[in-house]
PDB file of N, CA and C in Angstrom:
ATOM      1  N   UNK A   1       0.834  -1.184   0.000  1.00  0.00           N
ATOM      2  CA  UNK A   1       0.000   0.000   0.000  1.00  0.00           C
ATOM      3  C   UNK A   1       0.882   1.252   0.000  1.00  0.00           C
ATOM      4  N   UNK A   2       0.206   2.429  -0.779  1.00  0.00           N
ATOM      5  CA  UNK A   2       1.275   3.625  -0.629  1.00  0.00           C
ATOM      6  C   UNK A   2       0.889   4.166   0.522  1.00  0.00           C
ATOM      7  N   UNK A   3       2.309   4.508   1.095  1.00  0.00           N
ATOM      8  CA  UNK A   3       2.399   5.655   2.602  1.00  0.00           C
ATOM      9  C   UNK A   3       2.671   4.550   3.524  1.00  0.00           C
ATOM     10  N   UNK A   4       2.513   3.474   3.268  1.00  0.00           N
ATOM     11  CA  UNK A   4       2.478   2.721   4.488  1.00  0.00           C
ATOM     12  C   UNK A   4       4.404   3.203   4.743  1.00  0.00           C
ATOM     13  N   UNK A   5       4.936   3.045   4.396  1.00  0.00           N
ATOM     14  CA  UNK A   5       6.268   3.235   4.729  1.00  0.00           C
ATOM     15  C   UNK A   5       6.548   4.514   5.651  1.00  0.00           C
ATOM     16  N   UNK A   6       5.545   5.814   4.928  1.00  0.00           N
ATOM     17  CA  UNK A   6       5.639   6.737   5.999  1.00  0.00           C
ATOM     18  C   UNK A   6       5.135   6.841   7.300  1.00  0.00           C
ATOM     19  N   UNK A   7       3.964   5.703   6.941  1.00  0.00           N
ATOM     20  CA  UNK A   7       3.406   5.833   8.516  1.00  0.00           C
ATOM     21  C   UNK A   7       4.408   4.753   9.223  1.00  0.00           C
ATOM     22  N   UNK A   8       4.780   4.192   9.064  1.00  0.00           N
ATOM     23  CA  UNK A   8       5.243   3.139   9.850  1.00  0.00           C
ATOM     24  C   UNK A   8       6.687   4.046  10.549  1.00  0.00           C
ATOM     25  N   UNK A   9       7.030   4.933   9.330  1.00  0.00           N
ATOM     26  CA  UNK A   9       8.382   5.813  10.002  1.00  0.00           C
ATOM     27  C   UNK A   9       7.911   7.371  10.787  1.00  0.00           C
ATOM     28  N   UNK A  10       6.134   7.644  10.644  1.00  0.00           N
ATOM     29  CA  UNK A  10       6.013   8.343  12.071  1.00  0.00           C
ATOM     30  C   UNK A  10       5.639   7.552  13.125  1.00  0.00           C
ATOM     31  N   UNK A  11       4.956   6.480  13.364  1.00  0.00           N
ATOM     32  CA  UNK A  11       4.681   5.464  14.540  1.00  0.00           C
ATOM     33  C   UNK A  11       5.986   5.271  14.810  1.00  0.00           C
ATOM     34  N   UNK A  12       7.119   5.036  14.426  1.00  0.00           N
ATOM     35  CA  UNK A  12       8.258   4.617  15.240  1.00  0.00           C
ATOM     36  C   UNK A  12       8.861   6.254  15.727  1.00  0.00           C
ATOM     37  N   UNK A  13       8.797   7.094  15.296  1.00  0.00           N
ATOM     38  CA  UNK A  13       9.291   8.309  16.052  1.00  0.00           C
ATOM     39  C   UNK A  13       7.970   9.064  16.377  1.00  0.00           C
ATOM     40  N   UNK A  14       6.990   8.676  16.625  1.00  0.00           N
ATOM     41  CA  UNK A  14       6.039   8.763  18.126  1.00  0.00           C
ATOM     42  C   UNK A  14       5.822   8.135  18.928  1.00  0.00           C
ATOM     43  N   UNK A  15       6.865   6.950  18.882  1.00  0.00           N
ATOM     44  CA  UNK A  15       6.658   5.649  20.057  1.00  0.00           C
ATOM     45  C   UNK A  15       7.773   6.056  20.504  1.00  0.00           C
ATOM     46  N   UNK A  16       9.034   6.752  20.070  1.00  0.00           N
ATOM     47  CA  UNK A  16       9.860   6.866  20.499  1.00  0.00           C
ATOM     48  C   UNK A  16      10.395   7.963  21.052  1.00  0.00           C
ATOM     49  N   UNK A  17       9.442   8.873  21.032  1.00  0.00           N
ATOM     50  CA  UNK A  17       9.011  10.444  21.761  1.00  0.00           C
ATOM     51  C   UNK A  17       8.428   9.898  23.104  1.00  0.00           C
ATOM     52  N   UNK A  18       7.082   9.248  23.265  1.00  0.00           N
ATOM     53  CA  UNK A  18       6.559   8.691  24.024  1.00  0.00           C
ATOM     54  C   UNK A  18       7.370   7.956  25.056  1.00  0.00           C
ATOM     55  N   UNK A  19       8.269   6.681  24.422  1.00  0.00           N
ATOM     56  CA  UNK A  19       9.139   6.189  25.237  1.00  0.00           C
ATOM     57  C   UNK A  19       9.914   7.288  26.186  1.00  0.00           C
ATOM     58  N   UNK A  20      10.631   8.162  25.013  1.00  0.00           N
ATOM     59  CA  UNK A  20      11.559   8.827  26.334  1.00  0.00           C
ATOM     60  C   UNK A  20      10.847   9.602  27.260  1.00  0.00           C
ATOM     61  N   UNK A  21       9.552  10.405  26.599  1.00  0.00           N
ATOM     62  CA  UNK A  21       8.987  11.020  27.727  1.00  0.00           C
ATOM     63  C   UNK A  21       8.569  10.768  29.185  1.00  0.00           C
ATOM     64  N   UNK A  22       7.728   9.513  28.739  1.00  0.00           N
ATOM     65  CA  UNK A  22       7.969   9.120  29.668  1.00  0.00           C
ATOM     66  C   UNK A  22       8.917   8.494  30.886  1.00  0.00           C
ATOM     67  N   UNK A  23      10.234   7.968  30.301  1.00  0.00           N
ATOM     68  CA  UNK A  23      11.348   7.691  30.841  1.00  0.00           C
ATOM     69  C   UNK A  23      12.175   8.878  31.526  1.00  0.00           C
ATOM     70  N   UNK A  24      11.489   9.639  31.158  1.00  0.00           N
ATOM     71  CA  UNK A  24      11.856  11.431  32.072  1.00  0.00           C
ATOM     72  C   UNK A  24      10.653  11.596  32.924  1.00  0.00           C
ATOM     73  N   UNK A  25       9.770  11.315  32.711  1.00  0.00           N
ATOM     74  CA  UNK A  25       8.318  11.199  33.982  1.00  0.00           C
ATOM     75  C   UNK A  25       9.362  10.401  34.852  1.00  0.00           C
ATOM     76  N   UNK A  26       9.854   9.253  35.024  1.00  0.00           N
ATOM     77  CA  UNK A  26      10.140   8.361  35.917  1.00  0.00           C
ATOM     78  C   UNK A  26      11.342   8.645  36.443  1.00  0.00           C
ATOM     79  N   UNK A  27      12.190   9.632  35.575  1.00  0.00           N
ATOM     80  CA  UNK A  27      13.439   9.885  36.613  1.00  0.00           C
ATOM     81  C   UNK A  27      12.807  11.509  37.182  1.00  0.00           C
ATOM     82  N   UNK A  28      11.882  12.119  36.815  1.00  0.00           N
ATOM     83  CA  UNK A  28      11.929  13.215  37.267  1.00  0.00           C
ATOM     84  C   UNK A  28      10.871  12.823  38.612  1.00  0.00           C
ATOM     85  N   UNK A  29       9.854  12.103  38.726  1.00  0.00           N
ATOM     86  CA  UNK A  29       9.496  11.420  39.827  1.00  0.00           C
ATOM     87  C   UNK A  29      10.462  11.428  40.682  1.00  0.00           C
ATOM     88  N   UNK A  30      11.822  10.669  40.363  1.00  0.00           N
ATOM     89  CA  UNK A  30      12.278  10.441  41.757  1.00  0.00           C
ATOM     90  C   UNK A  30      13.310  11.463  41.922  1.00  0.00           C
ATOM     91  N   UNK A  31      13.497  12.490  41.529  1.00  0.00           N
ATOM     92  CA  UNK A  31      14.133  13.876  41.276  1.00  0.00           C
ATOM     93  C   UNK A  31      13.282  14.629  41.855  1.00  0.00           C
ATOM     94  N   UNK A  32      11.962  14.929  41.845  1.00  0.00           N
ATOM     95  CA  UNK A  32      11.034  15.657  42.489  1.00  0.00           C
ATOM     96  C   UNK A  32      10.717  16.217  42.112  1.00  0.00           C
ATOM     97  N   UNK A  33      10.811  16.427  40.447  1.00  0.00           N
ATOM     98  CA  UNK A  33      10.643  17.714  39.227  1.00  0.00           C
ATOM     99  C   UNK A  33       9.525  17.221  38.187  1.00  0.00           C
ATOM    100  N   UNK A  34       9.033  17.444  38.033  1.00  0.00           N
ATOM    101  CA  UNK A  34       8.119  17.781  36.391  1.00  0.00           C
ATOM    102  C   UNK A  34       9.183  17.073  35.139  1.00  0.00           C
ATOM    103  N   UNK A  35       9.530  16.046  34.421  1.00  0.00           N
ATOM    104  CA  UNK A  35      10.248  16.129  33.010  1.00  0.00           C
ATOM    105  C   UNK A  35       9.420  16.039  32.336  1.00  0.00           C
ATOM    106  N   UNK A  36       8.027  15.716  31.948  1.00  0.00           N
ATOM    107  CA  UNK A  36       7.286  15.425  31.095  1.00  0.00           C
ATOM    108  C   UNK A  36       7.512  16.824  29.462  1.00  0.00           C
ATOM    109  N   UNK A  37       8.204  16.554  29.089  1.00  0.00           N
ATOM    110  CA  UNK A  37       8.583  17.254  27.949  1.00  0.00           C
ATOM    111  C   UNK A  37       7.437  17.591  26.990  1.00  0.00           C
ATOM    112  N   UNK A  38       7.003  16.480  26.782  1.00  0.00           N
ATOM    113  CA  UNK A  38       5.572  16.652  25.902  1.00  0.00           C
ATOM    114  C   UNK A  38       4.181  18.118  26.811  1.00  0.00           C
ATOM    115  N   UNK A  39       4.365  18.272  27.508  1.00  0.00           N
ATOM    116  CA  UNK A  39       3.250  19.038  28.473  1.00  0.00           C
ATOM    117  C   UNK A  39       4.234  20.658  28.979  1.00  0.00           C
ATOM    118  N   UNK A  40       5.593  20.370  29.145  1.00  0.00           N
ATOM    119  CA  UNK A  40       6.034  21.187  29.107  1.00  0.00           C
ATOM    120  C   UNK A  40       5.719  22.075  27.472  1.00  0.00           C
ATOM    121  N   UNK A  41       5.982  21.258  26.367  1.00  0.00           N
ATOM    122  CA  UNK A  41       6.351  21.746  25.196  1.00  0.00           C
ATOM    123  C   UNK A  41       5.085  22.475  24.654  1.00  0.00           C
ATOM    124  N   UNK A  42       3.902  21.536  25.289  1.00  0.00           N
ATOM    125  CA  UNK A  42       2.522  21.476  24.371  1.00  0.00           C
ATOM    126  C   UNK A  42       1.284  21.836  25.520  1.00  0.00           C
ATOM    127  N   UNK A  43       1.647  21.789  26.282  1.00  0.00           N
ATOM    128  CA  UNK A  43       0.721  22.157  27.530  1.00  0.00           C
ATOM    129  C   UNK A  43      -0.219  22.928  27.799  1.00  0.00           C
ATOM    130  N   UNK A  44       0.536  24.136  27.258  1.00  0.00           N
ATOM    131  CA  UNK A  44      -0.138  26.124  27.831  1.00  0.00           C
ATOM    132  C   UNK A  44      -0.600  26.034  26.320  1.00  0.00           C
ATOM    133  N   UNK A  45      -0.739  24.882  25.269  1.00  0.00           N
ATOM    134  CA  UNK A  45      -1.402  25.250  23.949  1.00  0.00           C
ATOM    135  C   UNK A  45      -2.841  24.901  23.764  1.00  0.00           C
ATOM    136  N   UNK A  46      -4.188  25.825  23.834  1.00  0.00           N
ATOM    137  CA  UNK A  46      -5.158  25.100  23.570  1.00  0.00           C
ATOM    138  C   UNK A  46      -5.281  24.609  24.471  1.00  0.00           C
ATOM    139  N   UNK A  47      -5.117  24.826  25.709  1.00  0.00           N
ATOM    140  CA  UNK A  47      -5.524  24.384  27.146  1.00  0.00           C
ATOM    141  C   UNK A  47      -5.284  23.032  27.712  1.00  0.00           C
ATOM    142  N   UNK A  48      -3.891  22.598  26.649  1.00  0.00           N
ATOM    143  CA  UNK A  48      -4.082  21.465  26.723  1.00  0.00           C
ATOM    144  C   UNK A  48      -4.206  20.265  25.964  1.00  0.00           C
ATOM    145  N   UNK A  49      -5.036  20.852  25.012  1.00  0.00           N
ATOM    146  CA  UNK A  49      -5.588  19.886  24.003  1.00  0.00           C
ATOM    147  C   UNK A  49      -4.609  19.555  23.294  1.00  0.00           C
ATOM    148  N   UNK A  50      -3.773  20.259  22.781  1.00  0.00           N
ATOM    149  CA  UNK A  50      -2.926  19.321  22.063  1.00  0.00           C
ATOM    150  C   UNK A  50      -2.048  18.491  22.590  1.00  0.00           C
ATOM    151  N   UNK A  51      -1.560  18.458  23.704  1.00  0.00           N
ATOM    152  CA  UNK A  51      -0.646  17.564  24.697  1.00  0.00           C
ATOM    153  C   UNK A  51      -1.712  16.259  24.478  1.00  0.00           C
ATOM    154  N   UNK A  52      -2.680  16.184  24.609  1.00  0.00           N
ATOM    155  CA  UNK A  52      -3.565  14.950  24.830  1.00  0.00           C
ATOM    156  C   UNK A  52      -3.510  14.435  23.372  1.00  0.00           C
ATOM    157  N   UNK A  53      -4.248  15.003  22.424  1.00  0.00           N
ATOM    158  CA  UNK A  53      -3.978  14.784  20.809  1.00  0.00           C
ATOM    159  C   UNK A  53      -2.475  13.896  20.503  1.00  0.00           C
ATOM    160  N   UNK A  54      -1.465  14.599  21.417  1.00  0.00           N
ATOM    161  CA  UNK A  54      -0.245  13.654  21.009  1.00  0.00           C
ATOM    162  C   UNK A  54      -0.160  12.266  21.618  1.00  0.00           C
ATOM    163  N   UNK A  55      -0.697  12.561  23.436  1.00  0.00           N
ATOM    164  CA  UNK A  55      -0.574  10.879  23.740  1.00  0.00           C
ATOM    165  C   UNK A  55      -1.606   9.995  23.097  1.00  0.00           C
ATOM    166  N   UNK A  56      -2.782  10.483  22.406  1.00  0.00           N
ATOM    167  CA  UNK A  56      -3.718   9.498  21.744  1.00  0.00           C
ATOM    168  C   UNK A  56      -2.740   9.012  20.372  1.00  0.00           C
ATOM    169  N   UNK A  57      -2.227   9.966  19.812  1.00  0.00           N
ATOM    170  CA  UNK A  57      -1.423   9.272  18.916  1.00  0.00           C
ATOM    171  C   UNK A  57      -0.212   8.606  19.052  1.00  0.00           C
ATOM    172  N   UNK A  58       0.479   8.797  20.073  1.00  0.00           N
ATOM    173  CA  UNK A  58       1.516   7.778  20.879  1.00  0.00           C
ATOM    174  C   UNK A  58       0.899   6.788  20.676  1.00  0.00           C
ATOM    175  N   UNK A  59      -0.164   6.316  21.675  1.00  0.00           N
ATOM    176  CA  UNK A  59      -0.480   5.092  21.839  1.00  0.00           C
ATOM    177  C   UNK A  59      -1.201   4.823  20.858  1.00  0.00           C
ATOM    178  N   UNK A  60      -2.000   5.257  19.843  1.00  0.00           N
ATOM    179  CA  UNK A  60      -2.456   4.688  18.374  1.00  0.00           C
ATOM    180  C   UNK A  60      -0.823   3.941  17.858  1.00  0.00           C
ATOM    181  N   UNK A  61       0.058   4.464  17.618  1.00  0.00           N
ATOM    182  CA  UNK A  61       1.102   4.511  16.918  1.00  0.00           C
ATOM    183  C   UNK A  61       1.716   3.031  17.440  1.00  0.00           C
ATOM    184  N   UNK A  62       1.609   3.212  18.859  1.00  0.00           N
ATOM    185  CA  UNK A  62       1.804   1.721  19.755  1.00  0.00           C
ATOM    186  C   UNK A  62       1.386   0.708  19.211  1.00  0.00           C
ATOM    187  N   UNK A  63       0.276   1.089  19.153  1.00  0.00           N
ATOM    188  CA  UNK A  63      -0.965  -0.211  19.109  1.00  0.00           C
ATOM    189  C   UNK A  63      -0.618  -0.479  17.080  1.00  0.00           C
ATOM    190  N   UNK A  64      -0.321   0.511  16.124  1.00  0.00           N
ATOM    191  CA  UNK A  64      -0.015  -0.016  14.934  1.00  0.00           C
ATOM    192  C   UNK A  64       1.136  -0.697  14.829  1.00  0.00           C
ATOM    193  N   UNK A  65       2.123  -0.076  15.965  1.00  0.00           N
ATOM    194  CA  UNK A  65       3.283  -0.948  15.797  1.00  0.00           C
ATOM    195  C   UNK A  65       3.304  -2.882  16.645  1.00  0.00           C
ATOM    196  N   UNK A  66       2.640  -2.764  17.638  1.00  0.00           N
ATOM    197  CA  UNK A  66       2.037  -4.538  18.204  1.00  0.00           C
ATOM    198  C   UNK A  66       1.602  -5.017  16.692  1.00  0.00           C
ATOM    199  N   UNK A  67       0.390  -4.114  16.049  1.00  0.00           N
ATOM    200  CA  UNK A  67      -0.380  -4.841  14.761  1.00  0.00           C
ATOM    201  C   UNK A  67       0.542  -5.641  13.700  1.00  0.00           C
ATOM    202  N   UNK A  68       1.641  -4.374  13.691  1.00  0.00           N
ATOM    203  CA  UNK A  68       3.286  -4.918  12.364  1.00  0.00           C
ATOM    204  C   UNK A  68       3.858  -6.215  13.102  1.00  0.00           C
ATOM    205  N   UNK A  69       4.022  -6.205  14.281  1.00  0.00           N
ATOM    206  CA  UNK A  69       4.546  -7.395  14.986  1.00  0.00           C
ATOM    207  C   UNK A  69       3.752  -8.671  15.242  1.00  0.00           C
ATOM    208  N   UNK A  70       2.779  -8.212  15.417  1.00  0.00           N
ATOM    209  CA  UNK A  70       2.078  -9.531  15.847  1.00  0.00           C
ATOM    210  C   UNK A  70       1.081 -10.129  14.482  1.00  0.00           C
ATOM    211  N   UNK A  71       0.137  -8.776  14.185  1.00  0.00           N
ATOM    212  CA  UNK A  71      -0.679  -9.261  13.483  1.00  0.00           C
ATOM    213  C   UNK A  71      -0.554  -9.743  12.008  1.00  0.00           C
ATOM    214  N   UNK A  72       0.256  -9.102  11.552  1.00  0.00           N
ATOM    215  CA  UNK A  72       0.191  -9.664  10.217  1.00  0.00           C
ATOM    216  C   UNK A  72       1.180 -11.159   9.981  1.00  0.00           C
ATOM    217  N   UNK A  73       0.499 -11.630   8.955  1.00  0.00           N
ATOM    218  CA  UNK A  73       0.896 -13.448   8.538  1.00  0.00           C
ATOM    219  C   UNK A  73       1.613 -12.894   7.487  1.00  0.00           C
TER     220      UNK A  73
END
């Protein structure tokens, strides 16, 4: 199918935004600070809304990348 190549190369660099972000949630947890980069970056935009818009597509992007791994024969 055409594009599939591009989507498959933004799902891997929004899984991989996601990954680190969160991997800065978890050291900044035990730091005592805020890292969430994504909310820093996107936060004060639209009240918000777009910070959320991105983790729905994180985890869409997730869930296409399980589909490449698991689902297809």
């Amino acid at each position: 199918m055409a594009g599939m190549g591009q989507l498959d190369t933004v799902s891997k660099w929004l899984v991989l935004v996601g990954g680190l972000n969160w991997g800065l949630v978890g050291v900044g947890g035990f730091a005592g600070s805020d890292l969430n980069v994504v909310k820093l970056v996107l936060g004060s935009i639209a009240g918000g809304a777009i910070e959320k818009v991105v983790y729905v597509l994180v985890g869409l992007s997730a869930l296409y990348m399980l589909y490449g791994m698991f689902g297809k024969k």
